[in-house]
C-alpha atoms as a PDB file:
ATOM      1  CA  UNK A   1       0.000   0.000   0.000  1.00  0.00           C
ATOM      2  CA  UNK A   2       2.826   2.552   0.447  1.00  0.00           C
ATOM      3  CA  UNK A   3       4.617   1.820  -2.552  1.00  0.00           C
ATOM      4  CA  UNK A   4       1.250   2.167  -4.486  1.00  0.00           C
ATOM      5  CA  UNK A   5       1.244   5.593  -2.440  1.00  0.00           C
ATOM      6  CA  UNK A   6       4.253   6.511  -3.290  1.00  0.00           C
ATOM      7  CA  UNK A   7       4.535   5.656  -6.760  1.00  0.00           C
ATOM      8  CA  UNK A   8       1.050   7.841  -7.625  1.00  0.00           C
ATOM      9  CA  UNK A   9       2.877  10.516  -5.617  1.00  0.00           C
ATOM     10  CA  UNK A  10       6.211  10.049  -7.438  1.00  0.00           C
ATOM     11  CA  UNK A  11       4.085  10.286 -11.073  1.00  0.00           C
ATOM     12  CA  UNK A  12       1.649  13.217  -9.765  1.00  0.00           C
ATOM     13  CA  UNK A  13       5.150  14.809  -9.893  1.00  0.00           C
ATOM     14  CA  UNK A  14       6.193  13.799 -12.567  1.00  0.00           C
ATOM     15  CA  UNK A  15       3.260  14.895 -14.608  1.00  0.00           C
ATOM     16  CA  UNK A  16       3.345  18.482 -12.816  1.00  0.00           C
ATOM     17  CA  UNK A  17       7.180  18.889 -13.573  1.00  0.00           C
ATOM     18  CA  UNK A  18       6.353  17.845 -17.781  1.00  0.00           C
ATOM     19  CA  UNK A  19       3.209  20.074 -17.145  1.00  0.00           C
ATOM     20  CA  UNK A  20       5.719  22.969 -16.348  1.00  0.00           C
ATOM     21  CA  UNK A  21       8.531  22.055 -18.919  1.00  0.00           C
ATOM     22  CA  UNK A  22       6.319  21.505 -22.129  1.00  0.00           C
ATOM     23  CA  UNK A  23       4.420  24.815 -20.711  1.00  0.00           C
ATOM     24  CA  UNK A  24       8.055  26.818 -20.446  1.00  0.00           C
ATOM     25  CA  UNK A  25       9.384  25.468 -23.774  1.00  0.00           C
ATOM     26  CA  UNK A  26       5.712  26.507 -25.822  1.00  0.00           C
ATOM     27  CA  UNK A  27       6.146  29.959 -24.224  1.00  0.00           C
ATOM     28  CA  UNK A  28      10.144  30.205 -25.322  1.00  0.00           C
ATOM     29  CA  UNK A  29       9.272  28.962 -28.603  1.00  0.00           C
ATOM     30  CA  UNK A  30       6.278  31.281 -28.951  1.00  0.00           C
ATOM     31  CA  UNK A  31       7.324  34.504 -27.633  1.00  0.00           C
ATOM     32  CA  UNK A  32       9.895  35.206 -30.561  1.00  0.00           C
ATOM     33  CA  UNK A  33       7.597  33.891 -32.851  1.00  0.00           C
ATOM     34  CA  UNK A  34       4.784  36.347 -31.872  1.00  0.00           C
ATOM     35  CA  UNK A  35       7.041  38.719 -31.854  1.00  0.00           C
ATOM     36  CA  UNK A  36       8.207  38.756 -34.988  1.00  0.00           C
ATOM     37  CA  UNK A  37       4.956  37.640 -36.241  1.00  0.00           C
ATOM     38  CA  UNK A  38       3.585  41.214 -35.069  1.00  0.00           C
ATOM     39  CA  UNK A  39       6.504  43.366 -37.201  1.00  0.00           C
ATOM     40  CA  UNK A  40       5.833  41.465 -40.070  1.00  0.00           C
ATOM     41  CA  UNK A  41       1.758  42.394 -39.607  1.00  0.00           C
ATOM     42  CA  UNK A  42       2.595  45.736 -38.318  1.00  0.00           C
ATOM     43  CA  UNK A  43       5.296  46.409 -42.125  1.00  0.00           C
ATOM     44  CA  UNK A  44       2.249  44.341 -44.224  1.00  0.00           C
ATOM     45  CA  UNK A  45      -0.260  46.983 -42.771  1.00  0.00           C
ATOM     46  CA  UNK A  46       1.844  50.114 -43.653  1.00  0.00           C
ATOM     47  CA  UNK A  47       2.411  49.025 -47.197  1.00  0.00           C
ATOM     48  CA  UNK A  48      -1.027  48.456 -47.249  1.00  0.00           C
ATOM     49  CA  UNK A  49      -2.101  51.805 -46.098  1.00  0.00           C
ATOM     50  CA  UNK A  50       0.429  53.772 -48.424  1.00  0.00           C
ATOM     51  CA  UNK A  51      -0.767  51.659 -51.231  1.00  0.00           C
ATOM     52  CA  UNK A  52      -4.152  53.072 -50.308  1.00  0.00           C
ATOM     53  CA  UNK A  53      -2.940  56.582 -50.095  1.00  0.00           C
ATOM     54  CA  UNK A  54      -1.632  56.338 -53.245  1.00  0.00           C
ATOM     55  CA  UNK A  55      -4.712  55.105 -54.886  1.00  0.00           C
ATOM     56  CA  UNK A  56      -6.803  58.262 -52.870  1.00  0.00           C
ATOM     57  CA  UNK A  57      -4.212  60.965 -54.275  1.00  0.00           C
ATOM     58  CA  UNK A  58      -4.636  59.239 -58.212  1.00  0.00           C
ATOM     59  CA  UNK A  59      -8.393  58.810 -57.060  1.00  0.00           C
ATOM     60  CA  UNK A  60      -8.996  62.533 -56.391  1.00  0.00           C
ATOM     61  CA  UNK A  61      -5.944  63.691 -59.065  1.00  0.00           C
ATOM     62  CA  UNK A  62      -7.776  62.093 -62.081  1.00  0.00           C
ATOM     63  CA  UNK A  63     -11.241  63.218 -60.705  1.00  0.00           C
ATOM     64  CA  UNK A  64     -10.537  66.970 -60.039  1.00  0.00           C
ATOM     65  CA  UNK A  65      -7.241  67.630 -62.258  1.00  0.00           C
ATOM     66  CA  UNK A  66      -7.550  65.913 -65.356  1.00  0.00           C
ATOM     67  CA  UNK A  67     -11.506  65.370 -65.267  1.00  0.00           C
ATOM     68  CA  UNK A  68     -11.388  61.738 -65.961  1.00  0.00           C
ATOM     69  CA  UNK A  69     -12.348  59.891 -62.815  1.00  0.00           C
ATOM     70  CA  UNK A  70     -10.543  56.483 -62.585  1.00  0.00           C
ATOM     71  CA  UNK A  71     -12.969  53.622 -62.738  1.00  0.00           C
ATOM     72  CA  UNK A  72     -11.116  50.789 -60.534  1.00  0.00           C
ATOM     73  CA  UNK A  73      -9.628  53.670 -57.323  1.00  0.00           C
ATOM     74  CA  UNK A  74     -12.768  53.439 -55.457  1.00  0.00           C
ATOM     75  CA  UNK A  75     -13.335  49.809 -55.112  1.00  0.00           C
ATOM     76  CA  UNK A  76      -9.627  49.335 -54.958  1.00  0.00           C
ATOM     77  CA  UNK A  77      -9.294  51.883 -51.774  1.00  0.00           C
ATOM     78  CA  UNK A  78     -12.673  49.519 -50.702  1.00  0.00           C
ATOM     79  CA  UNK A  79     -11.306  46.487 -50.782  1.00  0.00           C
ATOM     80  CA  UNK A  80      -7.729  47.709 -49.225  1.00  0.00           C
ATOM     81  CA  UNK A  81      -9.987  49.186 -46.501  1.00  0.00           C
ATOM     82  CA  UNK A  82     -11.440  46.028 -45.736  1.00  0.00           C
ATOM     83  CA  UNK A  83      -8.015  44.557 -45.182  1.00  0.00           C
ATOM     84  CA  UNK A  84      -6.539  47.030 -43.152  1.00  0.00           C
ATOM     85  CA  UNK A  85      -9.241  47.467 -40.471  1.00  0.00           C
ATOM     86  CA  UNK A  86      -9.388  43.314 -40.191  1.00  0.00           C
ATOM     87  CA  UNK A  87      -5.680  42.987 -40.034  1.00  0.00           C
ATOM     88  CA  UNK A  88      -5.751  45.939 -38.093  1.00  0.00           C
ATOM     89  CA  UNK A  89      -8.002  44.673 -35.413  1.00  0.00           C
ATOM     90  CA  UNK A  90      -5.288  41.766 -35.071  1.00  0.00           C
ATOM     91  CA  UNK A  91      -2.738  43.942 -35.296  1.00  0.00           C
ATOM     92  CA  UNK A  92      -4.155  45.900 -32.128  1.00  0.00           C
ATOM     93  CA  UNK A  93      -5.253  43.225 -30.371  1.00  0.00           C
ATOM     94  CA  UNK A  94      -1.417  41.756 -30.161  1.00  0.00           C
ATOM     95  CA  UNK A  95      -0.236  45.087 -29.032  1.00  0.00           C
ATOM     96  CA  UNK A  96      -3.082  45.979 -26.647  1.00  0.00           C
ATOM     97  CA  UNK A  97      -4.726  48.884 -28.244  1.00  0.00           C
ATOM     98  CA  UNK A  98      -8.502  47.442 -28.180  1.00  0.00           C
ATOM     99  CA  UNK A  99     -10.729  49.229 -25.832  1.00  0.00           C
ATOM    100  CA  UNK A 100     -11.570  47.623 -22.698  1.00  0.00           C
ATOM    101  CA  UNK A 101     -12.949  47.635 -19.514  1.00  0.00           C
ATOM    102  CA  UNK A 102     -10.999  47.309 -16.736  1.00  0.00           C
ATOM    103  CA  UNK A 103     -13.315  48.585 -13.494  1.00  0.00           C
ATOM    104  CA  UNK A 104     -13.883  44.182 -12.919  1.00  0.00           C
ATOM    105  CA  UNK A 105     -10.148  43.736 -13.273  1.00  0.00           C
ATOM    106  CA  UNK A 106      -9.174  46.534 -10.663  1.00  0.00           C
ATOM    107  CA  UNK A 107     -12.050  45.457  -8.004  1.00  0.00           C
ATOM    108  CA  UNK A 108     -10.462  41.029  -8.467  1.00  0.00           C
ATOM    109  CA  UNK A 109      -6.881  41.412  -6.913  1.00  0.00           C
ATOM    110  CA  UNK A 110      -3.984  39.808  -8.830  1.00  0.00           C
ATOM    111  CA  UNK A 111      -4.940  36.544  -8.963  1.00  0.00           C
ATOM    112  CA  UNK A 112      -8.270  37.165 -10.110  1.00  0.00           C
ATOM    113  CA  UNK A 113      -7.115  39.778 -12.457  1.00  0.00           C
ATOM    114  CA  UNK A 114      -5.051  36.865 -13.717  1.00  0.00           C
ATOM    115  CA  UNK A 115      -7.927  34.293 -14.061  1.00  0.00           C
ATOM    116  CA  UNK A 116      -9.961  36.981 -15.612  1.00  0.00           C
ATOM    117  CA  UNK A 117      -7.563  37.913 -18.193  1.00  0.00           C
ATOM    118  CA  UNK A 118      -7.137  34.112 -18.881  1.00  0.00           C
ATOM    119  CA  UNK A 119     -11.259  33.727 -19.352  1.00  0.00           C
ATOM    120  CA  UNK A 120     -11.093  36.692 -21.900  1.00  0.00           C
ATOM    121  CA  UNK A 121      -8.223  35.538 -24.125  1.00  0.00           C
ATOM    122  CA  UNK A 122     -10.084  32.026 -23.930  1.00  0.00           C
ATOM    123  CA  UNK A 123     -13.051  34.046 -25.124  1.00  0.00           C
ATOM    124  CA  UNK A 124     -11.479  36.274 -27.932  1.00  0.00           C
ATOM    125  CA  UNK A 125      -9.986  32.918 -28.885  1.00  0.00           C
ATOM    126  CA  UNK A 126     -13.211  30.817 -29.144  1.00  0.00           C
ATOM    127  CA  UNK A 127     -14.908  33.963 -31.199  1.00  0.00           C
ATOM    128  CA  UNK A 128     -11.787  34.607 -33.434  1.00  0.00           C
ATOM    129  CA  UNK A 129     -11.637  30.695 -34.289  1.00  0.00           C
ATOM    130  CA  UNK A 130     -15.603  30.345 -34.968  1.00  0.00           C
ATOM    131  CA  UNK A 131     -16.704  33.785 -36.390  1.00  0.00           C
ATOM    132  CA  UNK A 132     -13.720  35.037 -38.024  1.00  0.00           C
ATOM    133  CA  UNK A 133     -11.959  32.027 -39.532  1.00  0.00           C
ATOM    134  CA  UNK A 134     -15.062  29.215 -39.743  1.00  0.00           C
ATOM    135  CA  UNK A 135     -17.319  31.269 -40.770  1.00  0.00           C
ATOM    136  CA  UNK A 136     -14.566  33.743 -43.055  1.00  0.00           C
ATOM    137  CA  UNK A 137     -13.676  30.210 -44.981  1.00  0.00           C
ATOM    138  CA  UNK A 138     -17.171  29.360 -45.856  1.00  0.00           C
ATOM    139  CA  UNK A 139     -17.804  33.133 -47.311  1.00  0.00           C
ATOM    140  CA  UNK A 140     -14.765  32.973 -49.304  1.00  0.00           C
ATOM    141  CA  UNK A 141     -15.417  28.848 -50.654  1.00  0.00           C
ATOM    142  CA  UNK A 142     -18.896  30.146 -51.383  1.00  0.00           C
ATOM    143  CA  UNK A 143     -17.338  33.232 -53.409  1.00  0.00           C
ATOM    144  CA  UNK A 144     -15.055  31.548 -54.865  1.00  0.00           C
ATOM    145  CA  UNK A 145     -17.510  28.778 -55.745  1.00  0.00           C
ATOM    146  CA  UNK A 146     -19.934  31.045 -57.110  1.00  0.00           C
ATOM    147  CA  UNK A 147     -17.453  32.730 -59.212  1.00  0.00           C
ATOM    148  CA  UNK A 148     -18.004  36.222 -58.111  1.00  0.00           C
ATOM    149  CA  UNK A 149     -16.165  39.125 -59.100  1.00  0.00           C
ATOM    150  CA  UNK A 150     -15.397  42.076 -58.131  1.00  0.00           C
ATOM    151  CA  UNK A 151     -17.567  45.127 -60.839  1.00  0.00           C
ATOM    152  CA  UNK A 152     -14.795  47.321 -61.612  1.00  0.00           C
ATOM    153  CA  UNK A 153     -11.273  45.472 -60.869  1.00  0.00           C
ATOM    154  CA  UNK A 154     -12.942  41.669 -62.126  1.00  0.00           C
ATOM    155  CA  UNK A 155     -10.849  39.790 -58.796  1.00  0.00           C
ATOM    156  CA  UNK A 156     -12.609  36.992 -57.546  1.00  0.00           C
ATOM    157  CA  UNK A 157     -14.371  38.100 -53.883  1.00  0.00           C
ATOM    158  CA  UNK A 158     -13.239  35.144 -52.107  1.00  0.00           C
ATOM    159  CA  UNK A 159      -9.729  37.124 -52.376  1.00  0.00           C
ATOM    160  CA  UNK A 160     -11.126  40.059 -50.524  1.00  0.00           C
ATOM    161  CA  UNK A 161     -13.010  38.419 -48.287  1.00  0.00           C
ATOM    162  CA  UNK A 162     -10.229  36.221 -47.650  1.00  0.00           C
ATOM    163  CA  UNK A 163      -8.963  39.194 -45.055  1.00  0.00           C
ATOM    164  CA  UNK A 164     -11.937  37.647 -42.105  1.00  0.00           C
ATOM    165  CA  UNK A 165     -10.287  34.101 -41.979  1.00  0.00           C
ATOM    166  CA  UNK A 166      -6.355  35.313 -41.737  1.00  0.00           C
ATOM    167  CA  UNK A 167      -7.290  38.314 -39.309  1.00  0.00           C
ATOM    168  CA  UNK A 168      -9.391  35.345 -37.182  1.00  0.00           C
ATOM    169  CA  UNK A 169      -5.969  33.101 -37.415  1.00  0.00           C
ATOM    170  CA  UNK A 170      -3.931  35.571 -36.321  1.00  0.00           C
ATOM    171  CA  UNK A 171      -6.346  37.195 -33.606  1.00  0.00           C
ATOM    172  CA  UNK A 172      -6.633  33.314 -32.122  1.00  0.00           C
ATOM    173  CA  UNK A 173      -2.742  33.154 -32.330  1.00  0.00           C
ATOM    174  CA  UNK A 174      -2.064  36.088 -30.256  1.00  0.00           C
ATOM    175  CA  UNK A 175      -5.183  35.073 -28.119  1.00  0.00           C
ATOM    176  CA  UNK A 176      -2.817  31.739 -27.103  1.00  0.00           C
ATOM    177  CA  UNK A 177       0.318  33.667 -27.118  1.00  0.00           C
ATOM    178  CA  UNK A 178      -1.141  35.696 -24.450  1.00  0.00           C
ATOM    179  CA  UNK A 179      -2.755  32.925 -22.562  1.00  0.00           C
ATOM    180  CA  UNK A 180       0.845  31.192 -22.550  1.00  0.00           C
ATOM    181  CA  UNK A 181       3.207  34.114 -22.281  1.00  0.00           C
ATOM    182  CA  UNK A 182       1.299  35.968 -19.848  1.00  0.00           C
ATOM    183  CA  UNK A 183       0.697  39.892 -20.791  1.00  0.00           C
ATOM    184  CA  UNK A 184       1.056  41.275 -24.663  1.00  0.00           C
ATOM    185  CA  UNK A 185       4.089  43.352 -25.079  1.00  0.00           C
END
């Protein structure tokens, strides 16, 4: 009977020390990875956005200057629009720039600050994976299937709308980046 005891005591242990190590190694693997993951958003969003204020100067330049309104600048600035605020969202998620309230979180303590924080990522997570990318994939396989294009630049849709499943990737990443790694930077 005691070395029964002591053997389930010996591999609680055990299980609690891999619990910690696989735990430590996932958040030294992921923290770098985040990281970078976040410049490589944050340079993809600026080209975006001067790719869109070039389009709005040629946009207003053909319209007012040389009285020949480009066709294809308003549905391109549309559809870059689109991207940017979706990307964006992730983009400000990662770094913290999302309202929220924080009156609960003050009130809990540290520990339940903690747990709280944990609950909301686990949230933000479960929405990002379900809304965003489930239901972002079946809008662009229906586009695509449909074959619907866009009226003045003739892309297929499923590329714009293609923009709700990677932001709800990347919004679920940093979701379990900051559920491992504690806090976003």
């Amino acid at each position: 009977m005691t070395a029964g005891r002591t053997a389930r005591r010996t591999a609680r242990r055990t299980a609690r020390w891999t619990a910690r190590w696989t735990a430590r190694r996932m958040t030294q693997r992921l923290a770098p990875l985040t990281t970078h993951l976040e410049k490589v958003l944050g340079w993809v969003l600026v080209g975006l956005m001067s790719v869109m204020v070039v389009d709005v100067t040629w946009q207003v330049a053909s319209r007012y200057l040389f009285k020949a309104p480009s066709s294809w600048t308003e549905e391109l600035a549309r559809f870059l629009l689109i991207w940017i605020g979706l990307l964006g969202a992730a983009y400000a998620y990662r770094s913290g720039a999302h309202m929220r309230l924080d009156l609960l979180e003050e009130h809990l303590g540290p520990a339940g600050a903690s747990r709280l924080r944990a609950l909301s990522s686990i949230a933000v997570m479960v929405f990002s994976i379900t809304v965003l990318l489930l239901g972002g994939l079946s809008l662009v396989s229906l586009t695509l299937e449909l074959e619907q294009v866009s009226a003045a630049l003739n892309i297929p849709m499923g590329l714009v709308y293609l923009a709700l499943p990677l932001s709800g990737l990347l919004i679920a990443f940093y979701a379990l980046a900051e559920l491992t790694c504690g806090e976003a930077d």
